[in-house]
PDB file of N, CA and C in Angstrom:
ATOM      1  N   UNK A   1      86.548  87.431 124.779  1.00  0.00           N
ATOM      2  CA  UNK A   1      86.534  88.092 123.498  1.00  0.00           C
ATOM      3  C   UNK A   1      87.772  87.646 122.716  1.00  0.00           C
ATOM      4  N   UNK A   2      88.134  87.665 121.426  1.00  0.00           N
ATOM      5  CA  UNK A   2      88.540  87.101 120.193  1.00  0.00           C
ATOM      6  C   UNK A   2      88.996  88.305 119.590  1.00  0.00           C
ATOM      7  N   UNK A   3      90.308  88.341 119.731  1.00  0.00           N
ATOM      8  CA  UNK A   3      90.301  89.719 118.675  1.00  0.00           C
ATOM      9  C   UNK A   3      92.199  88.987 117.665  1.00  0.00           C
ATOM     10  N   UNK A   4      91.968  89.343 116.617  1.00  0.00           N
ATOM     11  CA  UNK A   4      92.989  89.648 115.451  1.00  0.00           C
ATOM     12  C   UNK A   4      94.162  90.492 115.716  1.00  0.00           C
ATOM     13  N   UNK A   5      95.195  89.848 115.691  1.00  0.00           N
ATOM     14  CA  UNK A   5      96.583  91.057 115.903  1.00  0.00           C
ATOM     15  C   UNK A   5      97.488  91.114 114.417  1.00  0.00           C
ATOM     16  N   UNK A   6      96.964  92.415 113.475  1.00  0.00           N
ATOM     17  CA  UNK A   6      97.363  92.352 111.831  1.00  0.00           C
ATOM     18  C   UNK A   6      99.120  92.188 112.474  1.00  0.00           C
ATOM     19  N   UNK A   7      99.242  91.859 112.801  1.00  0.00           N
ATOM     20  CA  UNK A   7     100.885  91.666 112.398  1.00  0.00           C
ATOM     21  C   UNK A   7     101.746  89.920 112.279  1.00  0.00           C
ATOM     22  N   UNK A   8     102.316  90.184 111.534  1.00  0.00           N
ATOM     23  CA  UNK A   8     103.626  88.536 111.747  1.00  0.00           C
ATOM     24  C   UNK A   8     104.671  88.392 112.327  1.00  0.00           C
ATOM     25  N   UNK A   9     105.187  89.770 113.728  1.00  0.00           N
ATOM     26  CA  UNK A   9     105.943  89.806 113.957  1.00  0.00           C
ATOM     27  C   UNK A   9     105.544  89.257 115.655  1.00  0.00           C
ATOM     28  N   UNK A  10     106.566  87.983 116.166  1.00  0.00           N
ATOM     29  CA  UNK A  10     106.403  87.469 116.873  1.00  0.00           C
ATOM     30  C   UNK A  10     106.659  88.571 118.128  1.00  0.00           C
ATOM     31  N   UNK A  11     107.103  88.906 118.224  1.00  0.00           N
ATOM     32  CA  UNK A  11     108.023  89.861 119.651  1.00  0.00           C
ATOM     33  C   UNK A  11     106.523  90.952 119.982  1.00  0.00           C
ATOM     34  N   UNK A  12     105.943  91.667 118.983  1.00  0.00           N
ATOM     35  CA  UNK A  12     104.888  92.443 118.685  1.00  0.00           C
ATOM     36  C   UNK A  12     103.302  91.704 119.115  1.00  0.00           C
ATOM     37  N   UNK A  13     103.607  90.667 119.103  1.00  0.00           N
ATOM     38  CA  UNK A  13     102.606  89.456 119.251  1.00  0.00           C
ATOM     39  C   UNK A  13     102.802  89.425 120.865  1.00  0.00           C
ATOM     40  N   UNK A  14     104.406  88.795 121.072  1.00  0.00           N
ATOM     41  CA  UNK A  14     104.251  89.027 122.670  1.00  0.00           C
ATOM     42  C   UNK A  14     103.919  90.366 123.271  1.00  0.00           C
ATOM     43  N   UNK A  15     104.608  91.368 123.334  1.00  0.00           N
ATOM     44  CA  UNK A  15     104.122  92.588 123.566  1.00  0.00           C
ATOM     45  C   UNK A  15     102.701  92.689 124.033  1.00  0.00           C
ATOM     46  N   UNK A  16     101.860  92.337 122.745  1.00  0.00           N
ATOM     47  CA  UNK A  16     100.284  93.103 122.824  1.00  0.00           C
ATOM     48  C   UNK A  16      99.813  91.686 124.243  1.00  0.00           C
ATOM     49  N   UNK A  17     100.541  90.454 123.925  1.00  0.00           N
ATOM     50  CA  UNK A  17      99.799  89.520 124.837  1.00  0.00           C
ATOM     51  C   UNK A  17     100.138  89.749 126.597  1.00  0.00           C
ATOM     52  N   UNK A  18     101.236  90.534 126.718  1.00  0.00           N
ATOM     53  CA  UNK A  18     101.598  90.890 127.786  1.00  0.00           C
ATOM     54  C   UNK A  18     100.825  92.186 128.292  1.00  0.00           C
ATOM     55  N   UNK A  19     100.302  93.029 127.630  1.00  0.00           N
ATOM     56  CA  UNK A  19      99.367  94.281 127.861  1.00  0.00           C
ATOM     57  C   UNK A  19      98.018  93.684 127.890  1.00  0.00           C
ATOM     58  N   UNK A  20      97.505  92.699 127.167  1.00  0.00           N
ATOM     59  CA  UNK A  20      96.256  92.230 127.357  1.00  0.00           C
ATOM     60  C   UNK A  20      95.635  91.195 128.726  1.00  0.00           C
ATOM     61  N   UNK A  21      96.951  90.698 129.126  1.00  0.00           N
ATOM     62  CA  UNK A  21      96.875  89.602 130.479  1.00  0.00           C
ATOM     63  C   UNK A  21      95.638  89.956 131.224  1.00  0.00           C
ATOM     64  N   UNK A  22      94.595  89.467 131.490  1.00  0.00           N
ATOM     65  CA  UNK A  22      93.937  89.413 132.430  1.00  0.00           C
ATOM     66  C   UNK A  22      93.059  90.119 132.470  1.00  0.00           C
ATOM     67  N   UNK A  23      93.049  90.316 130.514  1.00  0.00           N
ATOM     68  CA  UNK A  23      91.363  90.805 130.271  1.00  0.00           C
ATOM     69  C   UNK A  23      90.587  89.908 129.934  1.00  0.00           C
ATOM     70  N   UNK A  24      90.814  89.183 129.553  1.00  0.00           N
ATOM     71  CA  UNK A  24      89.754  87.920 128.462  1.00  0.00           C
ATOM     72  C   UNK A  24      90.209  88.099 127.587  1.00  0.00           C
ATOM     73  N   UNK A  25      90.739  88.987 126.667  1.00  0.00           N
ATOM     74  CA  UNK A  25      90.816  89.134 125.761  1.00  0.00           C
ATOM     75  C   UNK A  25      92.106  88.111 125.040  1.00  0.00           C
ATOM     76  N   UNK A  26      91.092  87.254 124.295  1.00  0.00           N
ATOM     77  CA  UNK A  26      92.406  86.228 123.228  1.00  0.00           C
ATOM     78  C   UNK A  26      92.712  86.656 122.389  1.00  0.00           C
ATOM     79  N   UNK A  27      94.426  86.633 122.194  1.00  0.00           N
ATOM     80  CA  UNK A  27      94.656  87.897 121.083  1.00  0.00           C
ATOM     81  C   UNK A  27      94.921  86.315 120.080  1.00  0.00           C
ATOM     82  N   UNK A  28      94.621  86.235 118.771  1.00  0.00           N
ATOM     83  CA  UNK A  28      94.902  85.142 117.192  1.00  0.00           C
ATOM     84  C   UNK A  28      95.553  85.888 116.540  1.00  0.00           C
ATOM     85  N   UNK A  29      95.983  85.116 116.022  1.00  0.00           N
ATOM     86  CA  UNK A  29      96.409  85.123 114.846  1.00  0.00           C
ATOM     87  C   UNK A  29      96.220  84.461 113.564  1.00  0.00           C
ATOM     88  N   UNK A  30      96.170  84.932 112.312  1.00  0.00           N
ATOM     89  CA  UNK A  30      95.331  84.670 110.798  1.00  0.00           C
ATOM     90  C   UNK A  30      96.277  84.232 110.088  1.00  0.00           C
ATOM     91  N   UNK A  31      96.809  82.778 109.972  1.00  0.00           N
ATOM     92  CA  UNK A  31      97.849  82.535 109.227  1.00  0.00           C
ATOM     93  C   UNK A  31      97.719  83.130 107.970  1.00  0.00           C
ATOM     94  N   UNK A  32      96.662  83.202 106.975  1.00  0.00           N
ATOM     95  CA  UNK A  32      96.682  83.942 105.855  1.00  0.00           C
ATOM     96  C   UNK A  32      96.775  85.178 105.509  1.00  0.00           C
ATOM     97  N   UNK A  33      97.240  86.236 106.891  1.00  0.00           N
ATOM     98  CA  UNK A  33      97.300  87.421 106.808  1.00  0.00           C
ATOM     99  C   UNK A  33      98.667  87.850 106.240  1.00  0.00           C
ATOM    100  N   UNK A  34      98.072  88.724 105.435  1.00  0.00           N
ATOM    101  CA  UNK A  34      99.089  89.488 103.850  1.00  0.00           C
ATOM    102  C   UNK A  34      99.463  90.875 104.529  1.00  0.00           C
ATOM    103  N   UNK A  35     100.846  90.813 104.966  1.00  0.00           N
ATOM    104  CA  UNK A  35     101.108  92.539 104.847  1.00  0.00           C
ATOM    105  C   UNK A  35     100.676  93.799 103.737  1.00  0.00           C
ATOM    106  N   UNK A  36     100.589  94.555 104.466  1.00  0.00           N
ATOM    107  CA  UNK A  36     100.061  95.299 103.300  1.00  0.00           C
ATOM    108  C   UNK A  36     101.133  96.370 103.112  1.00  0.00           C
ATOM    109  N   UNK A  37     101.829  97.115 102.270  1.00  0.00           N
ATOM    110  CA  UNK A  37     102.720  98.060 101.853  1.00  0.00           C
ATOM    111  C   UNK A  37     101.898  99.756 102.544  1.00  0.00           C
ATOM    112  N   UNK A  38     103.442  99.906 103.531  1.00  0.00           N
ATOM    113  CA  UNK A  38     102.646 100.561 104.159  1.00  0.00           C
ATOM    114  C   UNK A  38     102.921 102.091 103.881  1.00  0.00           C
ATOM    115  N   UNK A  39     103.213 103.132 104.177  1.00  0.00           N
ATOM    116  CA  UNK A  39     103.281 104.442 103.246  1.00  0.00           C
ATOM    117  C   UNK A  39     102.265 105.700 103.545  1.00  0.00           C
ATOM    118  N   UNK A  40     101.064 105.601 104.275  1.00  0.00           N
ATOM    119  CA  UNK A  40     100.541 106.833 104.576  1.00  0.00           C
ATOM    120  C   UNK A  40     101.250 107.726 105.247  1.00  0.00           C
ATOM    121  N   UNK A  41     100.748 108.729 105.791  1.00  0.00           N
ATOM    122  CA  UNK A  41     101.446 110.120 106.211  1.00  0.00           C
ATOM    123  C   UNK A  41     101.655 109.874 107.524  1.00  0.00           C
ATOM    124  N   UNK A  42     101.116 109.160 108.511  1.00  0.00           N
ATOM    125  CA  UNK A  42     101.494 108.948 109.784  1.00  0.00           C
ATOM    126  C   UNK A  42     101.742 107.225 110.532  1.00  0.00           C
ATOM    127  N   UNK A  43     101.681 107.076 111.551  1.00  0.00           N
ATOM    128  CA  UNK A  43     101.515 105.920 112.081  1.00  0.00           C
ATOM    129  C   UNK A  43     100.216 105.351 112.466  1.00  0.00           C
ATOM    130  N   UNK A  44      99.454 106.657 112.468  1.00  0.00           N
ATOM    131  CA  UNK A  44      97.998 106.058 112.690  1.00  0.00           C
ATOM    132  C   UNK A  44      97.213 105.773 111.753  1.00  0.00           C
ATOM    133  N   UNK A  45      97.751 106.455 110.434  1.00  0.00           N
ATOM    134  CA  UNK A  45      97.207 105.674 109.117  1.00  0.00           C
ATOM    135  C   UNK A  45      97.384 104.508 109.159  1.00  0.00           C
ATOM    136  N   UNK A  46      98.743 104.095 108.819  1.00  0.00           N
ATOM    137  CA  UNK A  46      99.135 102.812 108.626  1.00  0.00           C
ATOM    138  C   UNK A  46      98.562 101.491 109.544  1.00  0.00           C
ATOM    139  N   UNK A  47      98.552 102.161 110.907  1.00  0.00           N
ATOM    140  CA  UNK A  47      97.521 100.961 111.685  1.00  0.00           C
ATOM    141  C   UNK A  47      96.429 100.810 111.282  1.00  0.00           C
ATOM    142  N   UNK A  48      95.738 101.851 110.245  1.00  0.00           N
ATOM    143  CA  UNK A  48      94.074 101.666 109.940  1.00  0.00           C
ATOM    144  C   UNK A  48      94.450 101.367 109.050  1.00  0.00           C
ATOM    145  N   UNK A  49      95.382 101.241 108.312  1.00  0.00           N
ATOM    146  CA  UNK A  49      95.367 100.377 106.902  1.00  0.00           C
ATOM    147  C   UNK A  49      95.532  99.076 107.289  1.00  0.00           C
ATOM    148  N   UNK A  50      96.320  98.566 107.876  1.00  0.00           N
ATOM    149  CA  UNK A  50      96.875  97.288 108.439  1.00  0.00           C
ATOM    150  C   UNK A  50      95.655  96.628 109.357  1.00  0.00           C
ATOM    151  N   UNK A  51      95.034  97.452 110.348  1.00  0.00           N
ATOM    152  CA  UNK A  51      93.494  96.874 110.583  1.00  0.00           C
ATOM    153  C   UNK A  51      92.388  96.538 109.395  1.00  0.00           C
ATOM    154  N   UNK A  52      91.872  97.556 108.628  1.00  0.00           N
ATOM    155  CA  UNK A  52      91.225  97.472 107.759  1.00  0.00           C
ATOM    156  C   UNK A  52      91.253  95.748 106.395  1.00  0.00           C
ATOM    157  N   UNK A  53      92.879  95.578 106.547  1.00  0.00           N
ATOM    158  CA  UNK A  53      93.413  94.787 105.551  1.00  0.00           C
ATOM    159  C   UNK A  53      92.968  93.413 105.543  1.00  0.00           C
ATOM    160  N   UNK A  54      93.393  93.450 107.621  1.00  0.00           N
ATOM    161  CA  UNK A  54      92.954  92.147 108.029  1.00  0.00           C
ATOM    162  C   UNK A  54      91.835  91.556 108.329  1.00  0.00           C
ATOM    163  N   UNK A  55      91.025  93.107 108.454  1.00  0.00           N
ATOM    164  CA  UNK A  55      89.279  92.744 108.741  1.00  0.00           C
ATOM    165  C   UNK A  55      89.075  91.777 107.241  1.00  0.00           C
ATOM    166  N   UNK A  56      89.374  92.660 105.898  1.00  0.00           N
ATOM    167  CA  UNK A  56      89.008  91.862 104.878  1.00  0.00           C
ATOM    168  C   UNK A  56      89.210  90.718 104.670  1.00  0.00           C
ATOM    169  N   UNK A  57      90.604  90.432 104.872  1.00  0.00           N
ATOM    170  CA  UNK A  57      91.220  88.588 104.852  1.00  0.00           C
ATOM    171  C   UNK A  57      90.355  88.138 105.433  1.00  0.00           C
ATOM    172  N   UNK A  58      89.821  88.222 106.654  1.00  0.00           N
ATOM    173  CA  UNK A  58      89.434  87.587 107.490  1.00  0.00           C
ATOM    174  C   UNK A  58      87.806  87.090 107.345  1.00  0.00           C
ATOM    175  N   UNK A  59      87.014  88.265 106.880  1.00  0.00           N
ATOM    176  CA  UNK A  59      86.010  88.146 106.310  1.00  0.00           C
ATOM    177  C   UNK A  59      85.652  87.384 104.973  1.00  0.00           C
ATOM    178  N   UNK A  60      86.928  87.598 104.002  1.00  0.00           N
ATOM    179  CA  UNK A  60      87.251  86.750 102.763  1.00  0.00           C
ATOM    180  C   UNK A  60      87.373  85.427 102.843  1.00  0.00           C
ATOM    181  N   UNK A  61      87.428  84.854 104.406  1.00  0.00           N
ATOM    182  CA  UNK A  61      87.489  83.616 104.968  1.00  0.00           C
ATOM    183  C   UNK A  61      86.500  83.246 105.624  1.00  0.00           C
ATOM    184  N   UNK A  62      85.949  84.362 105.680  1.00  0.00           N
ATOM    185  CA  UNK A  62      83.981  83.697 106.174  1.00  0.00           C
ATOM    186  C   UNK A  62      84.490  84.195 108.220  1.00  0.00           C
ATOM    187  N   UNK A  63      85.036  84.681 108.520  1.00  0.00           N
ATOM    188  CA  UNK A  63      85.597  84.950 110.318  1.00  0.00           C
ATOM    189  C   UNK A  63      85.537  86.208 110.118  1.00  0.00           C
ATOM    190  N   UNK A  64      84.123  86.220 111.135  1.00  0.00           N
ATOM    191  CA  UNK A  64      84.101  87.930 111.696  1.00  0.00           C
ATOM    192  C   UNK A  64      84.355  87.985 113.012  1.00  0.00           C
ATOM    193  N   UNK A  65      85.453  89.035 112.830  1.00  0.00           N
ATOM    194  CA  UNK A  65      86.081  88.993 114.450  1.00  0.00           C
ATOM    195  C   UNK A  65      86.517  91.002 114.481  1.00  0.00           C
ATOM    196  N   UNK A  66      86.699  91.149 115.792  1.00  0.00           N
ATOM    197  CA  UNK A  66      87.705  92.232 115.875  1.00  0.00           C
ATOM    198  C   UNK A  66      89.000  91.964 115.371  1.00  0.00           C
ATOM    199  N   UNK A  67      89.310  93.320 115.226  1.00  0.00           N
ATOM    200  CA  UNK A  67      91.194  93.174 114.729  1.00  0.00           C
ATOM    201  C   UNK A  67      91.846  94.093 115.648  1.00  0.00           C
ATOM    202  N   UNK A  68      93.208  93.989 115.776  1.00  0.00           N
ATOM    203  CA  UNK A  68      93.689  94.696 116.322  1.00  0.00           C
ATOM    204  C   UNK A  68      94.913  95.352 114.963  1.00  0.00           C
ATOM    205  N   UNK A  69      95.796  96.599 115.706  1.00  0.00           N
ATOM    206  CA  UNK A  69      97.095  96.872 114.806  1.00  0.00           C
ATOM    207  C   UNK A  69      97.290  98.000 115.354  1.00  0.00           C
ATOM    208  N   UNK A  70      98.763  98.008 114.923  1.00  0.00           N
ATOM    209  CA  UNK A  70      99.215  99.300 115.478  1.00  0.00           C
ATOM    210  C   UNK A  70     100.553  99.279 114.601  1.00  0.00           C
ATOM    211  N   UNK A  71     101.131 100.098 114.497  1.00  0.00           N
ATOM    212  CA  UNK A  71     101.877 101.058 113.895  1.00  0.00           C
ATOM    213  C   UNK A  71     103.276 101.702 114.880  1.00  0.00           C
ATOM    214  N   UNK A  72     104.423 101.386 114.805  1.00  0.00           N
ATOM    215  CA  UNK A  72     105.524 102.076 115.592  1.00  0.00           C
ATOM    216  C   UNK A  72     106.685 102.243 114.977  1.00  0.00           C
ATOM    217  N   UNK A  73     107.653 103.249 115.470  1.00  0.00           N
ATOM    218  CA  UNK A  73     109.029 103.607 114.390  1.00  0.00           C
ATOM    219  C   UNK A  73     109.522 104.251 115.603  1.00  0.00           C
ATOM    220  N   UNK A  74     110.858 104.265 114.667  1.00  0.00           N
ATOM    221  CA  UNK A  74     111.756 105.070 115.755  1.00  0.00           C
ATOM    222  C   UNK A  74     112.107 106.299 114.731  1.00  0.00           C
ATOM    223  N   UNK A  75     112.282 107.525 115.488  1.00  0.00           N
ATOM    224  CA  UNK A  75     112.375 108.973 114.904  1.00  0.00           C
ATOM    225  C   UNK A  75     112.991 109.053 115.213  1.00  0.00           C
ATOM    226  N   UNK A  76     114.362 109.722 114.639  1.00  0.00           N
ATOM    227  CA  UNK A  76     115.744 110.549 115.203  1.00  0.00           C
ATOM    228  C   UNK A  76     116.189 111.698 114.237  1.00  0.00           C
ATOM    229  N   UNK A  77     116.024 112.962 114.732  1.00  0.00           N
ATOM    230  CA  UNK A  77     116.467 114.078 114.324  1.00  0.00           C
ATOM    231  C   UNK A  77     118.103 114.124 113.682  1.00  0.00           C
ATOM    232  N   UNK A  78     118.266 114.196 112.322  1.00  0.00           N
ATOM    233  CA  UNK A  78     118.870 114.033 111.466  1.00  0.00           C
ATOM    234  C   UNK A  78     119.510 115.490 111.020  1.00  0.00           C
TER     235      UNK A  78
END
């Protein structure tokens, strides 16, 4: 299986490829993938925005595939 990882951040790239080892699963990457400005109310928005974004690029390019994304921060009580 073929799946899309919405992000450009290399380290995040390794990460997901180190959790995926030894499923089948080939994680790509979409050189034409556009961050998108991110801003909803949680982290799980923002991964469905950031999925959603890249399904379109990707489709806008004629490639239907899965996507992947995810969303992380660091919180510290202030």
């Amino acid at each position: 299986m073929r799946v899309y990882l919405a992000s450009k951040n290399a380290g995040k790239r390794a990460e997901f490829q180190a959790l995926l080892e030894g499923t089948g699963i080939e994680l790509l990457e979409f050189p034409g993938y556009r961050d998108v400005v991110e801003g909803e109310a949680d982290y799980a928005e923002n991964a469905a925005l950031k999925a959603r974004a890249l399904r379109e690029q990707l489709l806008s390019a004629g490639i239907e595939a899965a996507v992947l994304a995810d969303d992380s921060g660091l919180e510290i009580d202030a």
